[in-house]
C-alpha atoms as a PDB file:
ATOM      1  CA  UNK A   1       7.849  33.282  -2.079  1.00  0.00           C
ATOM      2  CA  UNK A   2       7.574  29.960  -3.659  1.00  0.00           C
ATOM      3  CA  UNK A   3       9.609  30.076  -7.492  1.00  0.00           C
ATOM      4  CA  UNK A   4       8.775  26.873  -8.792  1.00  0.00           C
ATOM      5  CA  UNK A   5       6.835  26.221 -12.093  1.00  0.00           C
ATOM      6  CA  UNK A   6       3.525  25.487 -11.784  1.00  0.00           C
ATOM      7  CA  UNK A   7       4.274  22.401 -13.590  1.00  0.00           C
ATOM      8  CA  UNK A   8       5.991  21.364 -10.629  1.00  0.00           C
ATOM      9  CA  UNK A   9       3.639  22.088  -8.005  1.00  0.00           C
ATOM     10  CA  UNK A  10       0.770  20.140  -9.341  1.00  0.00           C
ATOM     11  CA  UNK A  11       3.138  16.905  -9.985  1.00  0.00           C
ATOM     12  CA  UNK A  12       4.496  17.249  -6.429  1.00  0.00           C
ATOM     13  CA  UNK A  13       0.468  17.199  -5.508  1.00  0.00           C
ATOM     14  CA  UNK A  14      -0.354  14.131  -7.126  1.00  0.00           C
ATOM     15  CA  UNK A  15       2.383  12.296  -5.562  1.00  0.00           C
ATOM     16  CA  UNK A  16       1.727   8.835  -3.821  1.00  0.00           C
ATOM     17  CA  UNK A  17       3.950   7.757  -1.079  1.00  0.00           C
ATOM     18  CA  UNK A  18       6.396   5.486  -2.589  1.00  0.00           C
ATOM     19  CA  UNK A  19       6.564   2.922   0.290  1.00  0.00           C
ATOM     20  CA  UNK A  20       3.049   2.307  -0.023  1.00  0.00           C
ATOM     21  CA  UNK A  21       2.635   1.624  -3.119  1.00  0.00           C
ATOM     22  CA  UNK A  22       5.322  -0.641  -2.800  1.00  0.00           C
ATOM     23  CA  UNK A  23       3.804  -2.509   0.212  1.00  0.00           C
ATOM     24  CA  UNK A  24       0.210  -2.792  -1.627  1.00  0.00           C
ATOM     25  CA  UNK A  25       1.549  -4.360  -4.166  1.00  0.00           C
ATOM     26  CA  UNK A  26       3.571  -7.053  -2.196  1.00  0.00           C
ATOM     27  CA  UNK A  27       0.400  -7.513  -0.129  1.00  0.00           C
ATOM     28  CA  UNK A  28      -1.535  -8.337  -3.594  1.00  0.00           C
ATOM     29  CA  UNK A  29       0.656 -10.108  -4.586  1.00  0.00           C
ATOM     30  CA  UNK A  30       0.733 -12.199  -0.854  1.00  0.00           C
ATOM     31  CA  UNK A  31      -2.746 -12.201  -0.859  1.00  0.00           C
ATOM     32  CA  UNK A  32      -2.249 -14.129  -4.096  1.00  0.00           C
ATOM     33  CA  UNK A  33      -0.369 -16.739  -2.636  1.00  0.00           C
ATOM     34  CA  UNK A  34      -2.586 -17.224   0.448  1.00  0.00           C
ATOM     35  CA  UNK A  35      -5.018 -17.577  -1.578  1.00  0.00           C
ATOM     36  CA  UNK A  36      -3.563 -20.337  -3.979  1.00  0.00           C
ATOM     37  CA  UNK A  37      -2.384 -22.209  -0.580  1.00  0.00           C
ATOM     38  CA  UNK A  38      -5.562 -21.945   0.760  1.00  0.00           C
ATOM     39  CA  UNK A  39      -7.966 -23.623  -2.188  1.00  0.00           C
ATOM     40  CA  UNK A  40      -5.381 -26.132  -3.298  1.00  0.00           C
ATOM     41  CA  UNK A  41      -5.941 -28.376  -0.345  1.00  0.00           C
ATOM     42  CA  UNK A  42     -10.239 -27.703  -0.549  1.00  0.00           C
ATOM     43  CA  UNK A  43     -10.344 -25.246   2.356  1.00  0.00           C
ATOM     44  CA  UNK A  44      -7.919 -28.088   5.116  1.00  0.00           C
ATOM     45  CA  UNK A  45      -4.731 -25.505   4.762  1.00  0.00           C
ATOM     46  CA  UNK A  46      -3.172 -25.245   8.482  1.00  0.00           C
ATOM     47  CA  UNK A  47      -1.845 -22.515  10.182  1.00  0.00           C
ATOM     48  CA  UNK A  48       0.530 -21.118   7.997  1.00  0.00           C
ATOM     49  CA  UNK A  49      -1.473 -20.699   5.360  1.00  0.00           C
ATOM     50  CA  UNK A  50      -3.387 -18.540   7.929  1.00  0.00           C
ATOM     51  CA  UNK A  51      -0.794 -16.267   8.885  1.00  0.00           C
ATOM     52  CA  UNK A  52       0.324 -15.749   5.435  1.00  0.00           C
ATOM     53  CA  UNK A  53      -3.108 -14.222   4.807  1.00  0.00           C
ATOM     54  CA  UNK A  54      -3.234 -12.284   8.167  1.00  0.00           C
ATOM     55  CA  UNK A  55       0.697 -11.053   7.281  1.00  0.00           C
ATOM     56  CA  UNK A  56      -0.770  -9.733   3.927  1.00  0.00           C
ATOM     57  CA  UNK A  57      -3.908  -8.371   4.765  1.00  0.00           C
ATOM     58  CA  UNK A  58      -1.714  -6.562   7.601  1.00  0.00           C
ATOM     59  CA  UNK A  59       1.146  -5.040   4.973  1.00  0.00           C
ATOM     60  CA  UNK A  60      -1.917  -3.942   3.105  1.00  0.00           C
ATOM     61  CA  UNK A  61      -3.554  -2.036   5.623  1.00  0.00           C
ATOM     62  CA  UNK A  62       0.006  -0.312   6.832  1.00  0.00           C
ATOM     63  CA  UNK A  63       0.098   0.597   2.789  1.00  0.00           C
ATOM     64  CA  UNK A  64      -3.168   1.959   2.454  1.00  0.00           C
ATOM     65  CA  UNK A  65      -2.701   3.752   5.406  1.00  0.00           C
ATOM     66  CA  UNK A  66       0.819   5.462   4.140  1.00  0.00           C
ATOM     67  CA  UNK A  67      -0.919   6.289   0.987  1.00  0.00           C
ATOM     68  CA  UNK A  68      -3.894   7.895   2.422  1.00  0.00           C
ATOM     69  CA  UNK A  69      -1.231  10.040   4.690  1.00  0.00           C
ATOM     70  CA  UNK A  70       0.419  10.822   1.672  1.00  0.00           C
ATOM     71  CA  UNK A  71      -2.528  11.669   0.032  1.00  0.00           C
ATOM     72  CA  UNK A  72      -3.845  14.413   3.042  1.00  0.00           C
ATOM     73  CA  UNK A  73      -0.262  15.673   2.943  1.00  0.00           C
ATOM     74  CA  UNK A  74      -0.288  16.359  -0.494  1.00  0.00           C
ATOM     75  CA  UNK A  75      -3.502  18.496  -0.284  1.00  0.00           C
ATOM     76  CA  UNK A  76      -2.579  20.154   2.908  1.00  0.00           C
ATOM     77  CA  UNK A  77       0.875  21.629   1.362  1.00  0.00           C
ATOM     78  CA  UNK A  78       4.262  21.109   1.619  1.00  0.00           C
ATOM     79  CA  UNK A  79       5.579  21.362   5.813  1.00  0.00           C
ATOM     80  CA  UNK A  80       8.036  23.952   5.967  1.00  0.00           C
END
């Protein structure tokens, strides 16, 4: 039997995964910078530039895809 305040239980539901919030946000904040080092030099930015976006765009996906598991984990219950 499950004792805890109801309080409780509907915080613990609207929980996000902590990780990936924390991995959107450095992937906003890379896709940021990619995007600054793109423009500045009209569109001629090399390779790293590049990779910088693919490396953000990447960290964002792994984010939105902890958050989302977070989220169905949340509605499903706690695992026990």
């Amino acid at each position: 039997m499950d004792h805890e305040p109801p309080a409780t239980q509907a915080a613990r539901g609207r929980r996000f995964d902590p990780l990936g919030l924390w991995l959107c946000g450095l992937a906003a904040l890379g896709l940021a910078r990619a995007w600054m080092y793109l423009v500045r030099d009209a569109g001629s930015a090399g390779a790293i530039g590049w990779i910088w976006f693919g490396g953000s765009l990447l960290l964002g996906g792994i984010g939105v895809a902890l958050l989302l598991r977070g989220l169905a984990t949340s509605r499903r219950g706690p695992r026990r």
